[in-house]
Protein backbone atom coordinates (compact mmCIF):
# COMPACT_ATOMS: atom_id res chain seq x y z
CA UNK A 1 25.31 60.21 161.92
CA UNK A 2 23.82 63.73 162.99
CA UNK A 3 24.27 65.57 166.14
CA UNK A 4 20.96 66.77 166.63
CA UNK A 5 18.11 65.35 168.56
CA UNK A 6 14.42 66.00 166.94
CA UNK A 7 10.93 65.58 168.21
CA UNK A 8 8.09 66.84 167.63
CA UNK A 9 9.53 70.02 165.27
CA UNK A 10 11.72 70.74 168.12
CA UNK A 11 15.29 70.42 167.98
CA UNK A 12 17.94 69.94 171.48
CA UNK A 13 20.87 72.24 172.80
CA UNK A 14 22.93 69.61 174.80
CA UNK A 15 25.80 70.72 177.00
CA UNK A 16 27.86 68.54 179.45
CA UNK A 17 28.49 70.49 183.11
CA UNK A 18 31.79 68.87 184.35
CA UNK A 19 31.22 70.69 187.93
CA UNK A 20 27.74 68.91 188.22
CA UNK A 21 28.81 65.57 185.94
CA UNK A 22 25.00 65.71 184.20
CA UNK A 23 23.96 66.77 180.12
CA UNK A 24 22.02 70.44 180.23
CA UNK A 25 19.61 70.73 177.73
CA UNK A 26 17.28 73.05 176.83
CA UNK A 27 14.82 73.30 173.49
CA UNK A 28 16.77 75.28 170.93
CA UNK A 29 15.04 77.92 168.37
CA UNK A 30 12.03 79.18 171.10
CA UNK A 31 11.73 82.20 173.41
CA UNK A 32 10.04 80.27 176.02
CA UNK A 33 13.17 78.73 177.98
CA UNK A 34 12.53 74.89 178.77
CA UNK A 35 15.16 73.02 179.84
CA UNK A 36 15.98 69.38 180.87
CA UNK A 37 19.15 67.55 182.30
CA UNK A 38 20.22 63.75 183.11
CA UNK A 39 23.35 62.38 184.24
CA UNK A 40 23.92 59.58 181.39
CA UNK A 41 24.32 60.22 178.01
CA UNK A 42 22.07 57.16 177.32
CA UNK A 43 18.80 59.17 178.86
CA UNK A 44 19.47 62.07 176.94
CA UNK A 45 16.69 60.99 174.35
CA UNK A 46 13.79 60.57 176.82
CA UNK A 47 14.53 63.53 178.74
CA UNK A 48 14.27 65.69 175.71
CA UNK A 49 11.19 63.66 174.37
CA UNK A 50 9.73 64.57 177.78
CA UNK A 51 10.75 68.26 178.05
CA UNK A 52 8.72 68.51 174.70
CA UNK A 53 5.76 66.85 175.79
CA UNK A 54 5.43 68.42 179.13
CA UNK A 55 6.03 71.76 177.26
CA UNK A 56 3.30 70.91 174.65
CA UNK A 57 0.81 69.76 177.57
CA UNK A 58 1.30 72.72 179.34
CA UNK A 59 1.02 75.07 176.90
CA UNK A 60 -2.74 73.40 176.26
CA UNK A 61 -3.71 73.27 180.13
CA UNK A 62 -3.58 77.15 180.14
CA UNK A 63 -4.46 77.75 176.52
CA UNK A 64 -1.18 79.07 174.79
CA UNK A 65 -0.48 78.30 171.77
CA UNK A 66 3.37 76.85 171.86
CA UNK A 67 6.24 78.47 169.76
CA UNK A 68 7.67 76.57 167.27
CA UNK A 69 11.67 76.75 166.34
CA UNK A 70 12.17 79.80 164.02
């Protein structure tokens, strides 16, 4: 079983808030600070997968190329 969450090349810093009961994510290994959160453990996945793809999209619409995890 692995603790890591992967899409895309990009790989998911998960933390659990206990003052706001939600997971705090953000994409681990880039500068560019994109971050994500849910209150079940079960959404974790698409909340990531959707961080990614919003950051990929946007990084198109204003024509930047996106970092990739060093």
């Amino acid at each position: 079983m692995s603790n890591s969450m992967l899409y895309q090349g990009y790989a998911a810093r998960i933390e659990f808030s206990s003052e706001d009961e939600c997971f705090i994510g953000h994409i681990a290994g880039i500068k560019d600070i994109i971050g994500f959160h849910c209150e079940t453990a079960s959404k974790l996945k698409t909340a990531f997968e959707e961080a990614v793809s919003d950051y990929l999209e946007t990084c198109h619409a204003v024509g930047k190329a996106p970092q990739k995890p060093s």
